[in-house]
N, C-alpha and C. Protein backbone atom coordinates (compact mmCIF):
# COMPACT_ATOMS: atom_id res chain seq x y z
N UNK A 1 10.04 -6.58 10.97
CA UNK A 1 10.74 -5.98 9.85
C UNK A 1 12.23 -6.26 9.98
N UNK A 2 12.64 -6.34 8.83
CA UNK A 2 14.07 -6.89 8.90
C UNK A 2 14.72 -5.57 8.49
N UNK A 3 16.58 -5.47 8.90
CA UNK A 3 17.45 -4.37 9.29
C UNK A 3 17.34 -3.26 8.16
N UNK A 4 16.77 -4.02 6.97
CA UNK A 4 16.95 -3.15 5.58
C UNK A 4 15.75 -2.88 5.14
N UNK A 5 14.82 -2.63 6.09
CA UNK A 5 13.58 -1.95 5.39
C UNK A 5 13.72 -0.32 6.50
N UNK A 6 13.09 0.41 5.28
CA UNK A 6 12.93 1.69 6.43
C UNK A 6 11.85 1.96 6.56
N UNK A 7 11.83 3.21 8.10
CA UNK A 7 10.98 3.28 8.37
C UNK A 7 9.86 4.36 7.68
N UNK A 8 8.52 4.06 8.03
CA UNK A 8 7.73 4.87 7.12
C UNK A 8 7.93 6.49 7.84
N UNK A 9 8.04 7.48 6.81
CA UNK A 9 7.95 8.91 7.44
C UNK A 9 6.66 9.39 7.45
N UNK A 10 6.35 10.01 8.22
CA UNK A 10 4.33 10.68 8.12
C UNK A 10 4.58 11.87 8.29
N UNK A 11 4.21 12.51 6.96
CA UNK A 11 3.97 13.86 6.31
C UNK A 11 3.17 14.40 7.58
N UNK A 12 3.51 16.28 7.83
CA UNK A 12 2.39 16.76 8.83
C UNK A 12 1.44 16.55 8.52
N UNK A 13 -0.04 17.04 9.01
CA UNK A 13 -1.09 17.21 8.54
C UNK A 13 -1.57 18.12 7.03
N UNK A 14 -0.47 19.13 6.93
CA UNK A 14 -0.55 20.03 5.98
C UNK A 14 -0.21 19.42 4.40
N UNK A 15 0.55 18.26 4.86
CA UNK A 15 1.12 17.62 3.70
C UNK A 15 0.01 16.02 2.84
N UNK A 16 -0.95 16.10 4.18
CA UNK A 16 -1.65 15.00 3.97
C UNK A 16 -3.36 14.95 4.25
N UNK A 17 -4.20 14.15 4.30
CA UNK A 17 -5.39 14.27 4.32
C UNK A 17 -5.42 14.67 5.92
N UNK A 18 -6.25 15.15 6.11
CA UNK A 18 -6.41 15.78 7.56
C UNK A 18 -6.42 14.56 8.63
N UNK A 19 -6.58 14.34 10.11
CA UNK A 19 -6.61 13.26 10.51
C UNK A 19 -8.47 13.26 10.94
N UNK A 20 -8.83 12.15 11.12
CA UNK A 20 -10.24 12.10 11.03
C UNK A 20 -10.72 12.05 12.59
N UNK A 21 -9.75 12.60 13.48
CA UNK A 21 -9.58 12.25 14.90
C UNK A 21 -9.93 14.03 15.22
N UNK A 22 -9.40 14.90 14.30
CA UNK A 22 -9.55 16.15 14.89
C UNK A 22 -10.41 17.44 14.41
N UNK A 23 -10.98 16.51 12.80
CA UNK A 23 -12.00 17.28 12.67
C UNK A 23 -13.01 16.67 11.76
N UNK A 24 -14.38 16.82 11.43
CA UNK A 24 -15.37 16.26 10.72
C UNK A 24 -14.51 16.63 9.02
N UNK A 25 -14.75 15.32 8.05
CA UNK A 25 -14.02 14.85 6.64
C UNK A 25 -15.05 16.18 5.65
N UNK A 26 -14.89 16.32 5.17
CA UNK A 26 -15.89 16.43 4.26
C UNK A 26 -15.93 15.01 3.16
N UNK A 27 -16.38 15.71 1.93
CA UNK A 27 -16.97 14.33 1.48
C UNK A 27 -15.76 13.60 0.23
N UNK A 28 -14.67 14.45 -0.14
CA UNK A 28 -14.16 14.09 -1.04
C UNK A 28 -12.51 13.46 -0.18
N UNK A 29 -12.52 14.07 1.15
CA UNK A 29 -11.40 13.43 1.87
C UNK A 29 -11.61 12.10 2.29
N UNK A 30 -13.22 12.09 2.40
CA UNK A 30 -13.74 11.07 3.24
C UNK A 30 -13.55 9.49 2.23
N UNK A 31 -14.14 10.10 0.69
CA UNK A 31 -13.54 9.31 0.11
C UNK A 31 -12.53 8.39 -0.75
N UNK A 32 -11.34 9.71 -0.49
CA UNK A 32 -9.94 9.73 -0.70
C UNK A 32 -9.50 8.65 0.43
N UNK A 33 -10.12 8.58 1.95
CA UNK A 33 -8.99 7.99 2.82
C UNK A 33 -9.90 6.47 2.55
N UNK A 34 -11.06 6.41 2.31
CA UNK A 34 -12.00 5.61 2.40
C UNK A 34 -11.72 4.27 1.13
N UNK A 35 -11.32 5.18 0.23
CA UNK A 35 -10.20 4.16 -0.73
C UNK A 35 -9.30 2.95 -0.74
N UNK A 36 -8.28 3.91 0.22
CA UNK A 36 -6.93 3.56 0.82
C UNK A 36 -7.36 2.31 1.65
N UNK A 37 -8.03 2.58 2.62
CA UNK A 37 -8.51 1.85 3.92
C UNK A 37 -9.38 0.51 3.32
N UNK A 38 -10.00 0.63 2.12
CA UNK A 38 -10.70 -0.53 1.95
C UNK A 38 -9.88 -1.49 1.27
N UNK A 39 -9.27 -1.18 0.50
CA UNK A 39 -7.97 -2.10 -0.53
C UNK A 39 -6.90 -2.28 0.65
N UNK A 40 -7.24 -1.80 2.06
CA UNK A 40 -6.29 -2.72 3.13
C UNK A 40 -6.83 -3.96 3.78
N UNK A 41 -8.35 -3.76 3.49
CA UNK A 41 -9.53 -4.65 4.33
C UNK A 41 -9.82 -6.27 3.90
N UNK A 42 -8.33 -6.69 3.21
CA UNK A 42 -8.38 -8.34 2.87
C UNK A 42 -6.75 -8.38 3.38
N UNK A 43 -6.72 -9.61 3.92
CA UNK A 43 -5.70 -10.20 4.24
C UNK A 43 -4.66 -10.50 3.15
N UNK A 44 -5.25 -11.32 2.27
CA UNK A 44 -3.88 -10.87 1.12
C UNK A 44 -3.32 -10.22 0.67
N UNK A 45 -4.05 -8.77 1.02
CA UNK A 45 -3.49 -7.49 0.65
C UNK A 45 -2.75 -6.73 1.45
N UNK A 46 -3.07 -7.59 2.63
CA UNK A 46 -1.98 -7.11 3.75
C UNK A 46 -0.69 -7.79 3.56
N UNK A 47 -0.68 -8.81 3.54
CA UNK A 47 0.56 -9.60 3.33
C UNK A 47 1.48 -9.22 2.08
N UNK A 48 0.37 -9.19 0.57
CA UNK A 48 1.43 -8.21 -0.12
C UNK A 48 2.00 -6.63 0.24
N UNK A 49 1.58 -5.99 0.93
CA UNK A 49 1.91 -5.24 1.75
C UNK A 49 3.26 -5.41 2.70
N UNK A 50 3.20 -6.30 3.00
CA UNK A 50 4.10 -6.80 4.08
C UNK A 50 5.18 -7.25 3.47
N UNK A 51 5.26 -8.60 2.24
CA UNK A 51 6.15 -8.59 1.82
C UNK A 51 6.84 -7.60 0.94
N UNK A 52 6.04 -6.92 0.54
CA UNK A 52 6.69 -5.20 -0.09
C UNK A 52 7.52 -4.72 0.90
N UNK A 53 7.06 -4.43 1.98
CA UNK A 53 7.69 -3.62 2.85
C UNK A 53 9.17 -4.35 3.62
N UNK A 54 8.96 -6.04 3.20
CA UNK A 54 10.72 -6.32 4.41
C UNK A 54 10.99 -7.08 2.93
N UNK A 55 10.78 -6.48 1.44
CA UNK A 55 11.83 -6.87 0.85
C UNK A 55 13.04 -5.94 0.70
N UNK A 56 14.21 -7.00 0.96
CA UNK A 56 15.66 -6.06 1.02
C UNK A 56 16.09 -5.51 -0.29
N UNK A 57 15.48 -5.32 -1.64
CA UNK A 57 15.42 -4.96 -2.77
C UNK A 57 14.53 -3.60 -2.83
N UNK A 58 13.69 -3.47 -2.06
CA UNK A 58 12.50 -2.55 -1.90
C UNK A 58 11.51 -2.71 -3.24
N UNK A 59 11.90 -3.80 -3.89
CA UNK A 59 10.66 -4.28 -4.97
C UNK A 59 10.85 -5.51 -5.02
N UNK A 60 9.24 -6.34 -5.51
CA UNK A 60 9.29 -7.41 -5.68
C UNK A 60 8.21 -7.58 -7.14
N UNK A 61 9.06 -8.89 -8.10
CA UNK A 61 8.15 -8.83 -9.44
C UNK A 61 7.14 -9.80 -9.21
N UNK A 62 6.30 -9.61 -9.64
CA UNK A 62 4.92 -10.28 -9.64
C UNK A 62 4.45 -11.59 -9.45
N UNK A 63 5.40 -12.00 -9.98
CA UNK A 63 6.07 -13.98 -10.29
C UNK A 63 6.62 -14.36 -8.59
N UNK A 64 7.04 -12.99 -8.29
CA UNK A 64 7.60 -13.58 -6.76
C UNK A 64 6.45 -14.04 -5.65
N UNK A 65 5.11 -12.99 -5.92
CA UNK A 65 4.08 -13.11 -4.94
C UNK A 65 3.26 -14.88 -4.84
N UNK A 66 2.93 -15.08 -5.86
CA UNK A 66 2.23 -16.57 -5.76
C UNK A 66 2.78 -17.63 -4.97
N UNK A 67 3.60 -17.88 -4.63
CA UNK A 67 4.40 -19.10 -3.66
C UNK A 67 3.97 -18.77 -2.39
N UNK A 68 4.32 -17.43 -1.64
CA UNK A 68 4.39 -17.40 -0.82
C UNK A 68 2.84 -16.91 -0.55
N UNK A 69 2.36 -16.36 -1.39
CA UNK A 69 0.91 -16.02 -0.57
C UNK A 69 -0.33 -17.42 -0.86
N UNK A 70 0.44 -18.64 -2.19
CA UNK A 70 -0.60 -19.52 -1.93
C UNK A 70 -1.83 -19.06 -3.48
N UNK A 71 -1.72 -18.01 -3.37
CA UNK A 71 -2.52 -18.07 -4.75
C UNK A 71 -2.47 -17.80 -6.19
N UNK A 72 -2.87 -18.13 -7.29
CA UNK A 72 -2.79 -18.25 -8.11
C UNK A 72 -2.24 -16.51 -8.60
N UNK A 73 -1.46 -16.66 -10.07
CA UNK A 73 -1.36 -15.74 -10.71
C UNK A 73 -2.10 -14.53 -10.80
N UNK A 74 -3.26 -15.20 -11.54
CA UNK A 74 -4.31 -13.86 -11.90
C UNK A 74 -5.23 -13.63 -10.81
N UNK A 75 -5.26 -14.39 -9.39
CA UNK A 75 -5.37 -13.61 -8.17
C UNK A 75 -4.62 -13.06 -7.12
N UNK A 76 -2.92 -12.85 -7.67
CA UNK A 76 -2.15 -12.07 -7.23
C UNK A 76 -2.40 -10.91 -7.81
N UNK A 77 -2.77 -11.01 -9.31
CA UNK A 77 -2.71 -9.50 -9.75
C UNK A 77 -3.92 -8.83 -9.50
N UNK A 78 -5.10 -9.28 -9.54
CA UNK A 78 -6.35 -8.79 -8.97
C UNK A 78 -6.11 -7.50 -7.78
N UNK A 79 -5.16 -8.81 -6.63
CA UNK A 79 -5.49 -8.05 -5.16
C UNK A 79 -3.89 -6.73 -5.90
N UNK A 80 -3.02 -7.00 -6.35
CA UNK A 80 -2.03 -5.94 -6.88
C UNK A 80 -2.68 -4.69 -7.51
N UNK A 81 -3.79 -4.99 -8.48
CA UNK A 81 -4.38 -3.91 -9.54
C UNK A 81 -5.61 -2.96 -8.29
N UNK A 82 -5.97 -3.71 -7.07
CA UNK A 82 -6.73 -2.85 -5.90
C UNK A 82 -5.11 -1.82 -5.41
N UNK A 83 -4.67 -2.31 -4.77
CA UNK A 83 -3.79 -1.76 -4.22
C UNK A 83 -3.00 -0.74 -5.11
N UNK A 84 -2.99 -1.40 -6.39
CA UNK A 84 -2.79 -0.20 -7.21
C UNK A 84 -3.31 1.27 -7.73
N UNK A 85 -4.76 0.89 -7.48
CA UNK A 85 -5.65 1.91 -7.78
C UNK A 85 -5.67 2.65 -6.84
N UNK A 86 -5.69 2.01 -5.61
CA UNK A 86 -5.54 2.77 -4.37
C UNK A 86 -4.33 3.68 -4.11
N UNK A 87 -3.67 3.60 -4.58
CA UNK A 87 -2.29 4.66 -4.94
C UNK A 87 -0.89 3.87 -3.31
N UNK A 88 -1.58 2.11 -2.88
CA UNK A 88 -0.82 1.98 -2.24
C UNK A 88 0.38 1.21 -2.71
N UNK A 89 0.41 0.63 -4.18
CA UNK A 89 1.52 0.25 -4.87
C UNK A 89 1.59 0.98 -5.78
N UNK A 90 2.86 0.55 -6.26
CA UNK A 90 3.02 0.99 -7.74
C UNK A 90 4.01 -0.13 -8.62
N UNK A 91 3.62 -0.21 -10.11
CA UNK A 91 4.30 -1.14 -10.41
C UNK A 91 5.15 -0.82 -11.90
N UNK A 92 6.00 -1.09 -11.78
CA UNK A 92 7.26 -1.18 -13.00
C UNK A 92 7.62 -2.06 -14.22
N UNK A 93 6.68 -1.82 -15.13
CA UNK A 93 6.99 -3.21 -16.03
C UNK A 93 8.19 -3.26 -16.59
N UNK A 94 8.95 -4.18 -16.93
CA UNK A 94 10.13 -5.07 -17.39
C UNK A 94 10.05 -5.95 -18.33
N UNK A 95 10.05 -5.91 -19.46
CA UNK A 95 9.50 -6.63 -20.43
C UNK A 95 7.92 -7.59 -20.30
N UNK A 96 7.98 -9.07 -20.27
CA UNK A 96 7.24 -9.67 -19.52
C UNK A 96 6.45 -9.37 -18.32
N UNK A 97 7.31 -8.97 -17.37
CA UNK A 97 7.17 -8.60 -15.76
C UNK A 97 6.82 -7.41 -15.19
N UNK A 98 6.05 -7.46 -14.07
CA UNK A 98 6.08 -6.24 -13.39
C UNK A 98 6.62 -6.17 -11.95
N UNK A 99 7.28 -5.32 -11.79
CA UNK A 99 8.06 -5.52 -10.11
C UNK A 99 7.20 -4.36 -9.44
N UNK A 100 6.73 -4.83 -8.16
CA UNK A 100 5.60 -3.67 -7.35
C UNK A 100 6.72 -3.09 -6.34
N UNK A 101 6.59 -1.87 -6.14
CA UNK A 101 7.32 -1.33 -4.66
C UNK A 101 5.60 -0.16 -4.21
N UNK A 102 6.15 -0.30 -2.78
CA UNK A 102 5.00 0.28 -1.65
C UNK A 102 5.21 1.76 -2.45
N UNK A 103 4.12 2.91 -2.23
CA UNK A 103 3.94 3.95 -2.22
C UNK A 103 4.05 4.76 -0.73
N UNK A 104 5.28 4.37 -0.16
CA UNK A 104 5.04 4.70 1.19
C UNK A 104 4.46 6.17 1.47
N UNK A 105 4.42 7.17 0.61
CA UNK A 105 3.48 8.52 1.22
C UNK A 105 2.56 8.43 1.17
N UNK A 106 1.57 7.33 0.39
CA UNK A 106 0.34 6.85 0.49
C UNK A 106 0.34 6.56 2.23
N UNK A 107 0.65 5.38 2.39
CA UNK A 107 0.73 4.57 3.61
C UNK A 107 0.88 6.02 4.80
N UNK A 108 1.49 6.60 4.20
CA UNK A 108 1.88 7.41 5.82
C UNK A 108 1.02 8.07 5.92
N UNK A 109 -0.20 8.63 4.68
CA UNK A 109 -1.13 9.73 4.62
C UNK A 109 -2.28 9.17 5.45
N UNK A 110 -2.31 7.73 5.37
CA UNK A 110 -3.11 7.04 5.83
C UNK A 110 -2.95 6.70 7.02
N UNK A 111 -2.18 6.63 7.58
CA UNK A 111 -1.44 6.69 8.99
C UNK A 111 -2.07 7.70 9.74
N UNK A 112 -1.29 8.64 9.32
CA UNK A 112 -1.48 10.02 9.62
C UNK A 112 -2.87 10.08 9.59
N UNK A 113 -3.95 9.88 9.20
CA UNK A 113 -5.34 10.18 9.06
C UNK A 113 -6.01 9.44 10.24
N UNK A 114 -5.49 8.26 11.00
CA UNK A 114 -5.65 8.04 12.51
C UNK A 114 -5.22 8.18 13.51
N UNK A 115 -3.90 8.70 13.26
CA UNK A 115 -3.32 9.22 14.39
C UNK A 115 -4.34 10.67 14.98
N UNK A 116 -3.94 10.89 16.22
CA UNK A 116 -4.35 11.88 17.21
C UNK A 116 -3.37 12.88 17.28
């Protein structure tokens, strides 16, 4: 990570889904975190992830992702519209454009849900 990204904060437990380390989920947490965790489970979605997180703008528009991840348009927005649903982006349209920034209390809830 580069000097101008910050770091993620992780909500207590009270603020977030419980952690799955200290007590049995029930069924609607289970599939609240179960969400999150699967729209992380492709590599391109990590990387847009990644470049979300060390851009020094703290957003990037849509047009920016294809170069660097290699794939086409309408399978940048595919893996964008998962991550979106998943409540781990969010995106800002601009006429034409949409610029994505991270949902970092998502990310930290999810954090927080493996930590010990």
């Amino acid at each position: 990570m580069n000097e101008s990204t910050s770091t993620i904060d992780v909500p207590s437990p009270e603020q977030c889904c419980p952690s799955v380390l200290a007590a049995p989920l029930d069924a609607a947490e289970a599939a609240e975190l179960s969400s999150g965790f699967s729209a992380l489970s492709d590599p391109v979605r990590l990387r847009v992830l990644s470049i979300l997180a060390t851009s020094s703008e703290g957003e990037v528009c849509v047009c920016d992702f294809v170069g660097p991840l290699g794939k086409s348009q309408p399978t940048v927005s595919h893996h964008l519209k998962i991550l979106s649903e998943a409540g781990l982006v969010q995106g800002d349209r601009r006429g034409k454009w949409v610029w994505y920034s991270l949902n970092r209390d998502r990310l930290a809830s999810l954090r927080a849900a493996i930590d010990t």
